[in-house]
N, C-alpha and C. Protein backbone atom coordinates (compact mmCIF):
# COMPACT_ATOMS: atom_id res chain seq x y z
N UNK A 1 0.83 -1.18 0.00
CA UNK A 1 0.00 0.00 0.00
C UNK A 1 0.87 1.24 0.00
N UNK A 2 0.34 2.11 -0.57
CA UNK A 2 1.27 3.44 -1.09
C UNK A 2 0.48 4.53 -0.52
N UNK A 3 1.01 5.16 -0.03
CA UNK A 3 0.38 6.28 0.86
C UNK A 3 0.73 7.96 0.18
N UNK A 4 0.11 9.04 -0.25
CA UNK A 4 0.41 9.91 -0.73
C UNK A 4 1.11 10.88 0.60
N UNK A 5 0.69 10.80 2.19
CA UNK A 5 1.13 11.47 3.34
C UNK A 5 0.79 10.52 4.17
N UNK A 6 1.97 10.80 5.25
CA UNK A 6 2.46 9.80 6.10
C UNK A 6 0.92 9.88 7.24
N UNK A 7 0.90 8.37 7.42
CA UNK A 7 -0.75 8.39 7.79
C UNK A 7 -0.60 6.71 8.51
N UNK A 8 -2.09 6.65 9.69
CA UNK A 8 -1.68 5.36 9.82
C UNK A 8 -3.28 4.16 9.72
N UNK A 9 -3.25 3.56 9.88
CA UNK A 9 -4.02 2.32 9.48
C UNK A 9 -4.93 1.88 10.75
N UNK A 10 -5.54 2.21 11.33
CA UNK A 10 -6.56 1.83 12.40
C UNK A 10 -6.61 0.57 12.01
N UNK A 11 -6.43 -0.24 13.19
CA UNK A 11 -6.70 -1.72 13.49
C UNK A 11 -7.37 -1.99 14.74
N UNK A 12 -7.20 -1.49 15.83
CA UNK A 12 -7.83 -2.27 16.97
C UNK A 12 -7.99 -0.54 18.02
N UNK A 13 -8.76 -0.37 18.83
CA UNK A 13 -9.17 0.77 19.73
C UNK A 13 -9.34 0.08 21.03
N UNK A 14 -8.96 0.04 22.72
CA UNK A 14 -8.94 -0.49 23.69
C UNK A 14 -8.59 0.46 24.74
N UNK A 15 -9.16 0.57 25.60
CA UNK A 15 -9.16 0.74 27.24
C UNK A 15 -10.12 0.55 28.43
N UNK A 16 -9.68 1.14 29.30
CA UNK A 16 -9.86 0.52 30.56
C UNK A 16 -11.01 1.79 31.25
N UNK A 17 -11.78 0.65 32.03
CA UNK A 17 -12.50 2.09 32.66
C UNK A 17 -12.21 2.94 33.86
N UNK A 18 -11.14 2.21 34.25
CA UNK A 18 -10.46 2.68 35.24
C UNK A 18 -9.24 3.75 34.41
N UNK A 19 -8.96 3.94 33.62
CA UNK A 19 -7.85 4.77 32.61
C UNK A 19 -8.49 5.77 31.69
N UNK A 20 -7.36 7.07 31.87
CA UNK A 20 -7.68 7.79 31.26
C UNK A 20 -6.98 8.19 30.08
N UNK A 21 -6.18 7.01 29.43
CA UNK A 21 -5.90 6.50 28.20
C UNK A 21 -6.51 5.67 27.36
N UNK A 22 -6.27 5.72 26.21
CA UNK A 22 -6.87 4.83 25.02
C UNK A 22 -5.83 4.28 24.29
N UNK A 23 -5.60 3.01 23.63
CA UNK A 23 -5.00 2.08 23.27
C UNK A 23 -4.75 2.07 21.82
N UNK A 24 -4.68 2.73 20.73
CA UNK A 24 -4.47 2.41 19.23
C UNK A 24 -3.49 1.28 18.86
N UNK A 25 -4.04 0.06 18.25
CA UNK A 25 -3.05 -0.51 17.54
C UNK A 25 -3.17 -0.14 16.61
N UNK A 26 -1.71 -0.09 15.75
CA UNK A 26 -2.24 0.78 14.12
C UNK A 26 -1.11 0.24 13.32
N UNK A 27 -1.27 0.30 12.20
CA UNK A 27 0.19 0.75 11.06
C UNK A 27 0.26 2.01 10.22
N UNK A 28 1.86 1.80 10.92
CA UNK A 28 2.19 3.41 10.61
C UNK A 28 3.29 3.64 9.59
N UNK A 29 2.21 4.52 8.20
CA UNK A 29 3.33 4.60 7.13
C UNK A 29 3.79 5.98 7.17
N UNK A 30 5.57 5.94 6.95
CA UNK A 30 6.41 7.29 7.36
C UNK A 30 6.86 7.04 5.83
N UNK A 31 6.51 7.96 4.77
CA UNK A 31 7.34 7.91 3.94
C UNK A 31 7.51 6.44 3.26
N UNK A 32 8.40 5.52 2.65
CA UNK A 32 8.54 4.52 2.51
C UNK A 32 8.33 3.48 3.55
N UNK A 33 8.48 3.69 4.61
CA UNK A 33 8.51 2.70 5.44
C UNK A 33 7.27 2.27 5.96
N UNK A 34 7.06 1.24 6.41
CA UNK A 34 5.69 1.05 7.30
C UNK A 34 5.96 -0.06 8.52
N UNK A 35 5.33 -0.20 9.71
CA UNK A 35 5.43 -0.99 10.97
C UNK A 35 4.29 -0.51 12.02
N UNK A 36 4.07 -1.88 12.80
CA UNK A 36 3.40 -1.66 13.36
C UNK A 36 3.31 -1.34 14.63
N UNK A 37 2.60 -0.56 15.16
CA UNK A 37 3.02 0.49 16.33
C UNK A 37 1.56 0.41 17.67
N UNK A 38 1.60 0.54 18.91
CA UNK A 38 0.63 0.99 19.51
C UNK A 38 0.51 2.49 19.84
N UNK A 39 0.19 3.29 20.01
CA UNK A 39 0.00 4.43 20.18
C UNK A 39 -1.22 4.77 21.66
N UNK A 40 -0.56 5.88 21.98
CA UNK A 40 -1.77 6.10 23.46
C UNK A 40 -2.43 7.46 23.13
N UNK A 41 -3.37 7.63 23.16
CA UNK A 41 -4.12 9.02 23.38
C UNK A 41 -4.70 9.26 24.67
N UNK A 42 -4.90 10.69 25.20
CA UNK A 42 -6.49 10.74 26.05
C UNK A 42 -7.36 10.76 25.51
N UNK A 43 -8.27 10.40 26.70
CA UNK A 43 -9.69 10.42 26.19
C UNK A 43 -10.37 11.79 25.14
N UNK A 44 -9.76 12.78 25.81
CA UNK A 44 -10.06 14.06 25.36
C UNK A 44 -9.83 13.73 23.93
N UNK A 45 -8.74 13.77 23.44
CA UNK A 45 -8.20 13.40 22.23
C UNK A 45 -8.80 12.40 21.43
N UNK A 46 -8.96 10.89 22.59
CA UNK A 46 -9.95 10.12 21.95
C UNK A 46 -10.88 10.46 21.24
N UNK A 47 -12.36 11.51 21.77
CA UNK A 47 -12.87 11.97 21.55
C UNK A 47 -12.95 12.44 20.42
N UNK A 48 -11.81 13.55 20.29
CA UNK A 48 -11.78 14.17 19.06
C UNK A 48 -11.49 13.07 17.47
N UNK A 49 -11.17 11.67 17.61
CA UNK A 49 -10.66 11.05 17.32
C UNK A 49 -12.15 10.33 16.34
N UNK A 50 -13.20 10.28 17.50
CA UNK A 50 -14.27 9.33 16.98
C UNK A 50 -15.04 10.66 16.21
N UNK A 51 -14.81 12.13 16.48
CA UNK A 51 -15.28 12.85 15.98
C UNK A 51 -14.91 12.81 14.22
N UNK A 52 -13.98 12.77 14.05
CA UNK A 52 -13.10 12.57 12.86
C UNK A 52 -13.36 11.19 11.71
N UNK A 53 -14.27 10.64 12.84
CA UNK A 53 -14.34 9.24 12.11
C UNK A 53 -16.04 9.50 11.95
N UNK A 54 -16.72 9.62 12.59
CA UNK A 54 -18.18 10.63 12.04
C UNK A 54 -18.45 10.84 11.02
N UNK A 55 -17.36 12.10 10.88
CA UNK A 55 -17.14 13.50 9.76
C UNK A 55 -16.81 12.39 8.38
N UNK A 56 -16.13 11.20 8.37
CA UNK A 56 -16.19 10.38 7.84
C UNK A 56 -16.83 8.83 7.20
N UNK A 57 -18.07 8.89 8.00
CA UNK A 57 -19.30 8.13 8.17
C UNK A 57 -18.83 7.11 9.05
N UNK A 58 -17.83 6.38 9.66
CA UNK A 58 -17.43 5.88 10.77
C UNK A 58 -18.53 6.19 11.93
N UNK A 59 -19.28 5.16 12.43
CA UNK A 59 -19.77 5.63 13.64
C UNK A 59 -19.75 4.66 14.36
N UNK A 60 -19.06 4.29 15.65
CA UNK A 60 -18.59 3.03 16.38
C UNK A 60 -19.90 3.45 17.19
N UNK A 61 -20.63 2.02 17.78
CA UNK A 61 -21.65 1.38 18.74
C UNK A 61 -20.90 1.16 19.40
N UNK A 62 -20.58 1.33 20.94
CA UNK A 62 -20.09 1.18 22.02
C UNK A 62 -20.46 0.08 22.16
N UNK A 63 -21.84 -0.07 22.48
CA UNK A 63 -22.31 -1.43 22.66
C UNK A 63 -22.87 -2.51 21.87
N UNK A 64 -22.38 -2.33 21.07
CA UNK A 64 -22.73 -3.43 19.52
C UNK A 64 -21.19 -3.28 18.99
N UNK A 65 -20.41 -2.70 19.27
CA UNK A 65 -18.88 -2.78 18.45
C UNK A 65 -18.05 -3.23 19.27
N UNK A 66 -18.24 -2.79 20.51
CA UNK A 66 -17.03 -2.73 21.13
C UNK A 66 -16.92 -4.18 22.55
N UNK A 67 -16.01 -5.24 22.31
CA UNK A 67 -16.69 -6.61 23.01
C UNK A 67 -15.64 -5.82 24.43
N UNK A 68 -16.54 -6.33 25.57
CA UNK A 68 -16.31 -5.48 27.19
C UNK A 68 -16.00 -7.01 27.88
N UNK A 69 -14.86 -6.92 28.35
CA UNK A 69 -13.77 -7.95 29.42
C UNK A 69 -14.73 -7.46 31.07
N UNK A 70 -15.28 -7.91 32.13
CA UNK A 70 -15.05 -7.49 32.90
C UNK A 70 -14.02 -8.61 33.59
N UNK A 71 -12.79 -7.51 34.53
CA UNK A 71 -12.00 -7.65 35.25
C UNK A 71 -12.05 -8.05 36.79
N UNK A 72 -11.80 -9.36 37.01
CA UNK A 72 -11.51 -9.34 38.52
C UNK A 72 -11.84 -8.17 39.82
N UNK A 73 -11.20 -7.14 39.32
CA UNK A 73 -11.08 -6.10 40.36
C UNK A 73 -12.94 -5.25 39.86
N UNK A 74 -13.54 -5.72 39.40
CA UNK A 74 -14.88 -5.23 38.71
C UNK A 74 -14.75 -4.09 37.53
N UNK A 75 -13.47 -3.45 37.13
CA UNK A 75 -13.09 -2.80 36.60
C UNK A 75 -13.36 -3.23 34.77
N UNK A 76 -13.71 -3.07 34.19
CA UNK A 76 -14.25 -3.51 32.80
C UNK A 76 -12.66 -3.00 31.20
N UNK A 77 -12.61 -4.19 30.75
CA UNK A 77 -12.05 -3.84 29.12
C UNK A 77 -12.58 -4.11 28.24
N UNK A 78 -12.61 -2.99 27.47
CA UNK A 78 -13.32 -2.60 26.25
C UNK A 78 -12.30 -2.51 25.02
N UNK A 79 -12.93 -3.14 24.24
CA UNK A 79 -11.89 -3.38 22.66
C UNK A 79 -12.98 -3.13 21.75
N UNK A 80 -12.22 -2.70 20.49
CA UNK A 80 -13.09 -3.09 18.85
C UNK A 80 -11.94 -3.34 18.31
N UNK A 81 -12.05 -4.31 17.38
CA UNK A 81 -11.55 -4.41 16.09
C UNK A 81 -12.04 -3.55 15.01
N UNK A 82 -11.52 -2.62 14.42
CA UNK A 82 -12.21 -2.44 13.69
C UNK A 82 -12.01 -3.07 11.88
N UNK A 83 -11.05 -4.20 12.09
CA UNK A 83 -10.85 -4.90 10.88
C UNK A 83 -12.53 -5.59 10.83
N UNK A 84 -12.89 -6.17 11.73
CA UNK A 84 -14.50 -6.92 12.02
C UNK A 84 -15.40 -5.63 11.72
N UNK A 85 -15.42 -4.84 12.56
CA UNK A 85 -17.10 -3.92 12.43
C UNK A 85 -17.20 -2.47 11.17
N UNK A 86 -15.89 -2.57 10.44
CA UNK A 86 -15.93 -1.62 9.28
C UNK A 86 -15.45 -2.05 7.96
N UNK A 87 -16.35 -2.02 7.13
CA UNK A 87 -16.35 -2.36 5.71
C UNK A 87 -15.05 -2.21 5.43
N UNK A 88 -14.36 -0.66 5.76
CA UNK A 88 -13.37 -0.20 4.78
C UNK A 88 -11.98 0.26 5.90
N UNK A 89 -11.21 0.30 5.38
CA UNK A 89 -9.64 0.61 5.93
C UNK A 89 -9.73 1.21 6.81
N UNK A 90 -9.13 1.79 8.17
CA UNK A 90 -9.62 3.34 8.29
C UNK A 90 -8.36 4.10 8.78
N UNK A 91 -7.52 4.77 7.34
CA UNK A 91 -6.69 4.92 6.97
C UNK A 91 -6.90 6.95 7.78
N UNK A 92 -5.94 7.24 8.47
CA UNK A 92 -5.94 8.95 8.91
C UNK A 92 -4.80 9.19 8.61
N UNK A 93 -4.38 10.86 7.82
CA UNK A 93 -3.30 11.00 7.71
C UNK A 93 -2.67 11.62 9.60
N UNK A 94 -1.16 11.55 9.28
CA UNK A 94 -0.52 11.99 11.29
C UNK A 94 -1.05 13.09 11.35
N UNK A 95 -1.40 14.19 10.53
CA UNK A 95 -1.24 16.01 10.74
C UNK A 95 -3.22 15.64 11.08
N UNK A 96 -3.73 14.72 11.20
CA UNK A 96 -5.61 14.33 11.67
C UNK A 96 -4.79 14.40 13.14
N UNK A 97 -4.60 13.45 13.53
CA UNK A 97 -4.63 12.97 14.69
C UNK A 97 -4.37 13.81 15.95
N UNK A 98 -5.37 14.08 16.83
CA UNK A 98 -6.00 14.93 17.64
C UNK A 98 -4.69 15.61 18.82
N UNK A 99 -3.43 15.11 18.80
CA UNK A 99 -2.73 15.30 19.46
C UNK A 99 -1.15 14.63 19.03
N UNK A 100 -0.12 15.13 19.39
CA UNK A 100 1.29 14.17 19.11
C UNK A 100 0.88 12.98 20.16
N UNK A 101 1.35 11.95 19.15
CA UNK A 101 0.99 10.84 19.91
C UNK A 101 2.41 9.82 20.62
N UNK A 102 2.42 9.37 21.65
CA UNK A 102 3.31 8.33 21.80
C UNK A 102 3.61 6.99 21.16
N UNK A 103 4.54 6.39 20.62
CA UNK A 103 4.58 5.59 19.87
C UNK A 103 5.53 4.67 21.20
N UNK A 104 4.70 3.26 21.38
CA UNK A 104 5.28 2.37 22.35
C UNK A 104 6.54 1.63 21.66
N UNK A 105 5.74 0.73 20.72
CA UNK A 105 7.08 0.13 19.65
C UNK A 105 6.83 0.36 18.62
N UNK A 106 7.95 0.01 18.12
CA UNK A 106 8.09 0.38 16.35
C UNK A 106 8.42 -0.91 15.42
């Protein structure tokens, strides 16, 4: 896949309800290169994140998309795939994304 600006590949969205982080697994193309990366946002950011995906007909069901772990401690995890609940790629260029993001691995 050939990317015209460096942009990354939504694959999986996850956190905790006890956290005020969010989980991106993604692939991330820089130019020629591509790998796959987790990335953290806040919620705040989150936010702005599902806003973006809206504006794009993306509209995640919390509770029809997203399958909920509850935890031992009663504390609940929440995931989507979104390879499963969206027809199409969901490809954002970096200069979208609601904040500089942390990149865990590369």
């Amino acid at each position: 896949m050939k990317t015209l600006v460096d942009s990354i590949l939504l694959n999986s969205i996850q956190f905790e309800s006890s956290s005020t982080e969010v989980l991106l697994n993604c692939l991330v193309f820089e130019g020629e290169h591509r790998y796959e990366s987790d990335m953290i946002l806040s919620t705040t950011s989150m936010n702005q994140l599902l806003s973006e995906l809206i504006a794009r007909g993306i509209e995640l069901d919390f509770d029809k998309d997203f399958d909920t772990i509850i935890l031992p401690d009663g504390e609940s995890l929440c995931r989507v795939d979104l390879n499963k609940v969206v027809d199409v790629p969901v490809f954002l260029p970096m200069y979208s994304m609601p904040e500089q993001v942390r990149l865990l691995r590369a």
